[in-house]
C-alpha atoms as a PDB file:
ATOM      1  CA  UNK A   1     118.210 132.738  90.574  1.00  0.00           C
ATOM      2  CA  UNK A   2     115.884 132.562  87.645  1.00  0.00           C
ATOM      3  CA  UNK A   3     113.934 129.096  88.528  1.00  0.00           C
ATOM      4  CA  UNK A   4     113.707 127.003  91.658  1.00  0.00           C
ATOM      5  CA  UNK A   5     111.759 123.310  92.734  1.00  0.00           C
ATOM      6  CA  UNK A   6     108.612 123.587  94.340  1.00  0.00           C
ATOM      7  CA  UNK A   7     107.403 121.674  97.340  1.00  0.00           C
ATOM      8  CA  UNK A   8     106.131 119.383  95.203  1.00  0.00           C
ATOM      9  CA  UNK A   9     109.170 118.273  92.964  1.00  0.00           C
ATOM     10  CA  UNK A  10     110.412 117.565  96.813  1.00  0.00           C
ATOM     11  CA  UNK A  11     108.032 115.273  97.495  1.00  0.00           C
ATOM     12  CA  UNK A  12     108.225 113.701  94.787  1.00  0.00           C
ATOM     13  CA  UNK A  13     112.078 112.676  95.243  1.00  0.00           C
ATOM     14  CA  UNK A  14     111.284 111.150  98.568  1.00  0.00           C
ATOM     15  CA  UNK A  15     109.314 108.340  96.460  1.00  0.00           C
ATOM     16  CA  UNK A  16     112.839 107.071  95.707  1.00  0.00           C
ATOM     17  CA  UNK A  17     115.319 105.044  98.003  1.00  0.00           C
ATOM     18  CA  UNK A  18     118.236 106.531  96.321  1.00  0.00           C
ATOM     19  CA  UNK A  19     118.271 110.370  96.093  1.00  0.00           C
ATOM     20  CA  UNK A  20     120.151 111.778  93.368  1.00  0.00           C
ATOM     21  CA  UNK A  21     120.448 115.588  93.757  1.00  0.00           C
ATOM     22  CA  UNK A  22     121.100 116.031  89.981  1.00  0.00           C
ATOM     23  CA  UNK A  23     118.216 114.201  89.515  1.00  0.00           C
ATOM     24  CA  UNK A  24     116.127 116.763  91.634  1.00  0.00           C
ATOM     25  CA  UNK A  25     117.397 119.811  90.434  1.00  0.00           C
ATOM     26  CA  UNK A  26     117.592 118.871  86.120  1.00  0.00           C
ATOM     27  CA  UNK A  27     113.458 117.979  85.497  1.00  0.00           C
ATOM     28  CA  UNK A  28     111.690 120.445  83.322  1.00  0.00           C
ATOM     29  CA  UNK A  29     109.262 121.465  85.691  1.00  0.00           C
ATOM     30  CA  UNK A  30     106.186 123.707  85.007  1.00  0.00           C
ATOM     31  CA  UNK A  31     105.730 124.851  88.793  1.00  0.00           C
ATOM     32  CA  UNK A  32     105.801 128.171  90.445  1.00  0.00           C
ATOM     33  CA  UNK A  33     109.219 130.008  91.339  1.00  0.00           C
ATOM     34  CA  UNK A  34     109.933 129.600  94.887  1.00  0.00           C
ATOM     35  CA  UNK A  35     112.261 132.172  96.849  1.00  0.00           C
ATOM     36  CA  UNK A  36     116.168 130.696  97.422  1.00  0.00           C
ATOM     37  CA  UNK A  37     116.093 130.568 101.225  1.00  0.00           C
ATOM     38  CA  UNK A  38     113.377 127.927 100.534  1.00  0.00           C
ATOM     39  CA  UNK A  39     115.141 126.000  97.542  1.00  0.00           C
ATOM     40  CA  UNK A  40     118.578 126.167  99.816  1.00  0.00           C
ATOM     41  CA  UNK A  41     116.545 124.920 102.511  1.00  0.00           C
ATOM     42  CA  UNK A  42     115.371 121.916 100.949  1.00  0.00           C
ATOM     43  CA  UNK A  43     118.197 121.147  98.776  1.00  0.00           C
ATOM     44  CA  UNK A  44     120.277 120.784 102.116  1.00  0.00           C
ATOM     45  CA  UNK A  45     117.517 118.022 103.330  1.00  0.00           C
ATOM     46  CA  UNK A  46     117.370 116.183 100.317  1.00  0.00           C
ATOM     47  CA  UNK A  47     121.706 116.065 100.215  1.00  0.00           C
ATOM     48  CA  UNK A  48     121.671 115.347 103.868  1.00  0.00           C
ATOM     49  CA  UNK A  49     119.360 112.144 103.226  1.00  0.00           C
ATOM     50  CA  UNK A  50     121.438 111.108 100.130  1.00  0.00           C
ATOM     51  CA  UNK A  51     123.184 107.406 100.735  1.00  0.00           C
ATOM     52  CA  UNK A  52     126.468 109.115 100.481  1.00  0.00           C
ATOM     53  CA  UNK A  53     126.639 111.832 102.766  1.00  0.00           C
ATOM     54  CA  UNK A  54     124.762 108.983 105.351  1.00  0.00           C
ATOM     55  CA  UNK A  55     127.458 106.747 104.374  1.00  0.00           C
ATOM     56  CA  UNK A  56     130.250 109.061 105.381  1.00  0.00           C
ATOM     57  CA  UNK A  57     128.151 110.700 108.093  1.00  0.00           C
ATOM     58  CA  UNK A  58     128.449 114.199 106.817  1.00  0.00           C
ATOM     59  CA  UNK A  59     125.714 116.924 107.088  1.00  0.00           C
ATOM     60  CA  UNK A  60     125.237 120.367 105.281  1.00  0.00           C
ATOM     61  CA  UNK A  61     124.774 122.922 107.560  1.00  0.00           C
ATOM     62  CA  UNK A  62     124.353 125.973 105.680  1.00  0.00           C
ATOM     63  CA  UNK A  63     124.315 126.828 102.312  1.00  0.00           C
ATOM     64  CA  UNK A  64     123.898 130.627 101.142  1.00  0.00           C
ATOM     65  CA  UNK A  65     125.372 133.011  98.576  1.00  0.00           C
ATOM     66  CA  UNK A  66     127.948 130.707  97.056  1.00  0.00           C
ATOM     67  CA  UNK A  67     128.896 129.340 100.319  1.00  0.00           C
ATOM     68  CA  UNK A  68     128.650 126.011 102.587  1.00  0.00           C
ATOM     69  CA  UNK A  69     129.183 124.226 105.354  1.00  0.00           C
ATOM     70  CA  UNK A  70     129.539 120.485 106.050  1.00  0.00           C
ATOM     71  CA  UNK A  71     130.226 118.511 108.925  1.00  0.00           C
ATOM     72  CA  UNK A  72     131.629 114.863 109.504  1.00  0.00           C
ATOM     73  CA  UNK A  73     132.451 113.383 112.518  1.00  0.00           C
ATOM     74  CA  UNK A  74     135.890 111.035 112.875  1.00  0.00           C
ATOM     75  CA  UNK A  75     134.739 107.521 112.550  1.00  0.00           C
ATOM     76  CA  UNK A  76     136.462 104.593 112.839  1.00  0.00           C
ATOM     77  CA  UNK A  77     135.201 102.873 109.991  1.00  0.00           C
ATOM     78  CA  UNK A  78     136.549 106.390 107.674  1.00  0.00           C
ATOM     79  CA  UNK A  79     140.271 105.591 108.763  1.00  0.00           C
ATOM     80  CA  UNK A  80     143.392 103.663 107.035  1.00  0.00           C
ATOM     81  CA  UNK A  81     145.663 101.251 108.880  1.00  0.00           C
ATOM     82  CA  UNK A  82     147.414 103.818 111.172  1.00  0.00           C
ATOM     83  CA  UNK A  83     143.857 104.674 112.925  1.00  0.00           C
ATOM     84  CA  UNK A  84     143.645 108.056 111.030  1.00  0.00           C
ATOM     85  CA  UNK A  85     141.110 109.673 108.922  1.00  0.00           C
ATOM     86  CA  UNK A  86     141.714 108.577 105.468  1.00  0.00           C
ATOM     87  CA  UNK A  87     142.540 111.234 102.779  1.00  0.00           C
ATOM     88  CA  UNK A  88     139.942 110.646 100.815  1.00  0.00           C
ATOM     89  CA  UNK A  89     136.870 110.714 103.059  1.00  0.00           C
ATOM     90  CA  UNK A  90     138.278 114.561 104.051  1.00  0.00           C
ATOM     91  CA  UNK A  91     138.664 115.273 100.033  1.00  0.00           C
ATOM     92  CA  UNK A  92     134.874 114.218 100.028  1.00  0.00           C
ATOM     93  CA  UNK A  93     134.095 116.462 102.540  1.00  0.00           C
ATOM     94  CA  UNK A  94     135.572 119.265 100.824  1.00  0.00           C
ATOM     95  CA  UNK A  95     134.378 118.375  97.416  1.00  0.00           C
ATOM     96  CA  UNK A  96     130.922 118.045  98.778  1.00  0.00           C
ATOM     97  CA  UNK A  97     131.069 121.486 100.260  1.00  0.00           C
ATOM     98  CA  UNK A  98     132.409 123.739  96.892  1.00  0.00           C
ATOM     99  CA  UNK A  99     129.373 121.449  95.088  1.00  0.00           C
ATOM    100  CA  UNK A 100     126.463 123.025  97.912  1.00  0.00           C
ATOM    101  CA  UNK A 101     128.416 126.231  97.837  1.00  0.00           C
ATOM    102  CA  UNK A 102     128.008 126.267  93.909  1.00  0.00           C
ATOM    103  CA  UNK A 103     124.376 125.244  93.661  1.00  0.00           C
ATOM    104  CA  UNK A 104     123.642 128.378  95.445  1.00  0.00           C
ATOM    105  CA  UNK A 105     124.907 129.787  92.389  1.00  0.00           C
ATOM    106  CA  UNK A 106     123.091 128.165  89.575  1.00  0.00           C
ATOM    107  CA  UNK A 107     119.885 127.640  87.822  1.00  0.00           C
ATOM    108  CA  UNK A 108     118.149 124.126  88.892  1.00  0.00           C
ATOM    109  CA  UNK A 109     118.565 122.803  85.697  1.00  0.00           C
ATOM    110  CA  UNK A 110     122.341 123.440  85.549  1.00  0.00           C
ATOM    111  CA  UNK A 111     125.072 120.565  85.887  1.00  0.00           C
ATOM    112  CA  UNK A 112     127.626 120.457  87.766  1.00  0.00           C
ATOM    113  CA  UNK A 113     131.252 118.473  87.769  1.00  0.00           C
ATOM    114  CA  UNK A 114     134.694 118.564  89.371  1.00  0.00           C
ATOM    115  CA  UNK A 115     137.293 119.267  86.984  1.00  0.00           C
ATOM    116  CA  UNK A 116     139.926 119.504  88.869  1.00  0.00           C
ATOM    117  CA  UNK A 117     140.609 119.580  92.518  1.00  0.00           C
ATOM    118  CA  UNK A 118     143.913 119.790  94.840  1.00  0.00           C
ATOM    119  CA  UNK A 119     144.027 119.414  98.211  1.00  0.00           C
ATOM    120  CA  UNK A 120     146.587 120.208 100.593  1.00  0.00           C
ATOM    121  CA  UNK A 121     146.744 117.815 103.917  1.00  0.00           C
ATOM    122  CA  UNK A 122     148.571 119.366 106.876  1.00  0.00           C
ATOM    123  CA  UNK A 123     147.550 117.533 110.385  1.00  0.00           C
ATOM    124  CA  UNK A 124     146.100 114.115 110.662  1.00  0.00           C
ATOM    125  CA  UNK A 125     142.696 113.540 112.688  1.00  0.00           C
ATOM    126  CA  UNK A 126     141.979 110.990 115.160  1.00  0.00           C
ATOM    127  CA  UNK A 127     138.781 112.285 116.657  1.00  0.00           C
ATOM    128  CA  UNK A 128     136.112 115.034 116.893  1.00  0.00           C
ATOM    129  CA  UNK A 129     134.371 116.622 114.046  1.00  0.00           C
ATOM    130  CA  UNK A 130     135.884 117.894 110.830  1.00  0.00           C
ATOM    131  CA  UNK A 131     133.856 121.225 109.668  1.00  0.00           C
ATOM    132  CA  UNK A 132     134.410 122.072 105.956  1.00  0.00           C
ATOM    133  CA  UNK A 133     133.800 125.965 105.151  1.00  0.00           C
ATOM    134  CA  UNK A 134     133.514 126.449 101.352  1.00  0.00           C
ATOM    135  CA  UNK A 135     133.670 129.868  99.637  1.00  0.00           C
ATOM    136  CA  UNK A 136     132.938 130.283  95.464  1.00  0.00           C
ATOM    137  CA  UNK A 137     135.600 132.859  94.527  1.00  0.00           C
ATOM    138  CA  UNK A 138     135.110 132.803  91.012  1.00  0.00           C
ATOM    139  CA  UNK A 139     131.784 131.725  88.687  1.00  0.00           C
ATOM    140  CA  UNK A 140     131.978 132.156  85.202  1.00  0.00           C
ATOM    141  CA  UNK A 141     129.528 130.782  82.590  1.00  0.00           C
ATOM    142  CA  UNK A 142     131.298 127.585  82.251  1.00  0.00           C
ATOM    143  CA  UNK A 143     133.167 127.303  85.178  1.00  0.00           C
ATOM    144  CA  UNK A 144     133.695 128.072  88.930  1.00  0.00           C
ATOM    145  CA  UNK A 145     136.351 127.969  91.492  1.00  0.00           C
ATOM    146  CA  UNK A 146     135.861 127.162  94.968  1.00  0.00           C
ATOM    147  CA  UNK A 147     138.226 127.539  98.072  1.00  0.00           C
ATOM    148  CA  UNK A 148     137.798 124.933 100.876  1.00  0.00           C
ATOM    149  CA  UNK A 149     139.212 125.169 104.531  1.00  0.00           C
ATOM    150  CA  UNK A 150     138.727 121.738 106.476  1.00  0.00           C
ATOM    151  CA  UNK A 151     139.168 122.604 110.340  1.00  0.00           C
ATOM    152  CA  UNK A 152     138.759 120.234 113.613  1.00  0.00           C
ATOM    153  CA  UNK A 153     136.547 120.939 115.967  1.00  0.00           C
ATOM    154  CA  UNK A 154     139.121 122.912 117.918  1.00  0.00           C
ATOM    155  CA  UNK A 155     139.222 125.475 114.803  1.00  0.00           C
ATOM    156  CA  UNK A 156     142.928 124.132 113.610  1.00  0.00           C
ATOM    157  CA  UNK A 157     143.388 123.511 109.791  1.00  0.00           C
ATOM    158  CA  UNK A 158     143.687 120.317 108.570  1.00  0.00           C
ATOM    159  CA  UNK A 159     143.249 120.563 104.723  1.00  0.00           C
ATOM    160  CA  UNK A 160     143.042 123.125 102.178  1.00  0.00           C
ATOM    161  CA  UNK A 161     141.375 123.038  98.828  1.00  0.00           C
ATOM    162  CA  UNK A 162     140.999 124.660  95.560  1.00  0.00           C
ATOM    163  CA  UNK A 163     138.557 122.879  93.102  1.00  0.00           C
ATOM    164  CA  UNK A 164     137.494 123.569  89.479  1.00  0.00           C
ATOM    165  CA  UNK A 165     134.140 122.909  88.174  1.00  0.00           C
ATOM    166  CA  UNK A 166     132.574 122.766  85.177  1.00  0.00           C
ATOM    167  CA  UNK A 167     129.039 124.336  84.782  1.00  0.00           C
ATOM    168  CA  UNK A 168     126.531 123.144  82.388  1.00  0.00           C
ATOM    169  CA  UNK A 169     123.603 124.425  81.212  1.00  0.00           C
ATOM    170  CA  UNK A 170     120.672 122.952  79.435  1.00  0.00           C
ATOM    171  CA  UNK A 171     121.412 125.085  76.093  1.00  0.00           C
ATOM    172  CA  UNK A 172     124.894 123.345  76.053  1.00  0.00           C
ATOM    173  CA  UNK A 173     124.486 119.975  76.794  1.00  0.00           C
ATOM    174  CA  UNK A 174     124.701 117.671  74.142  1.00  0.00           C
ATOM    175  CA  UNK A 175     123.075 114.455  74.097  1.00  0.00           C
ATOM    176  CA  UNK A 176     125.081 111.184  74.209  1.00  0.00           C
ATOM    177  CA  UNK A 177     123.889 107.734  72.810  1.00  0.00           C
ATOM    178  CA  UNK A 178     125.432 104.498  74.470  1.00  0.00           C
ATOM    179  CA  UNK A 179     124.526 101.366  72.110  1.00  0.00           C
END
């Protein structure tokens, strides 16, 4: 990794209510390089206070070499009329993990976007924990694929995913004008 936040671009996010990890990791910032076990490290705070992993209850617990994992726990408020874990509170699990995975990847100033994603749903959850385990298997200069296995707590498979995202840098970003 050629750049990476310093203590004090930290600190300075927790001014705001609303954390906004893009926000954190875009600023030009004329600070000293700090080593990736460090930048990983607080990267997974900041996420882990964001309103939406809070709102779903999910938490990263590890991020490292293109790789993540993220927990949520069943909750009734996360299910659909049948009392099950709705669809897409699982898909944001998984999306959330190939996103940490990636940033492990990238430069701090890099964007990144789902472009695609497909997800494959194969036992319904009623309680426990849902673990997602997310593994980069391809990163290219534009884009990246991740592979996503969502598991119980009892280690059984309850979703698969492959998502697609697009990598931007700051040499390629173009800027857009809304009147």
């Amino acid at each position: 990794m050629n750049c990476r936040l310093s203590p004090i671009a930290i600190l300075k996010a927790r001014e705001y209510d609303v954390i906004n990890l893009s926000w954190l990791s875009h600023r030009s910032l004329e600070v000293s390089i700090m080593e990736d076990k460090k930048y990983l490290s607080q990267v997974k705070e900041v996420t882990n206070r964001s309103p939406y992993y809070q709102l779903l209850g999910m938490k990263v617990l590890e991020i490292r070499d293109g790789e993540c994992r993220i927990e949520m726990p069943f909750r009734k408020k996360l299910t659909h009329p049948y009392g099950i874990a709705h669809g897409g509170a699982i898909a944001s699990l998984a999306d959330s993990a190939v996103a940490m995975a990636l940033i492990s990847l990238v430069k701090p100033s890099d964007r990144i976007t789902t472009i695609e994603f497909k997800i494959n749903f194969f036992t319904p959850v009623s309680k426990g924990k849902l673990t997602a385990k997310a593994k980069i298997i391809h990163r290219g200069s534009k884009t990246a694929v991740g592979d996503v296995e969502v598991s119980n707590g009892h280690g059984k498979l309850i979703a698969k995913v492959i998502a697609t995202y697009n990598i931007q840098g700051t040499e390629n970003r173009k800027s857009i004008h809304l009147s």
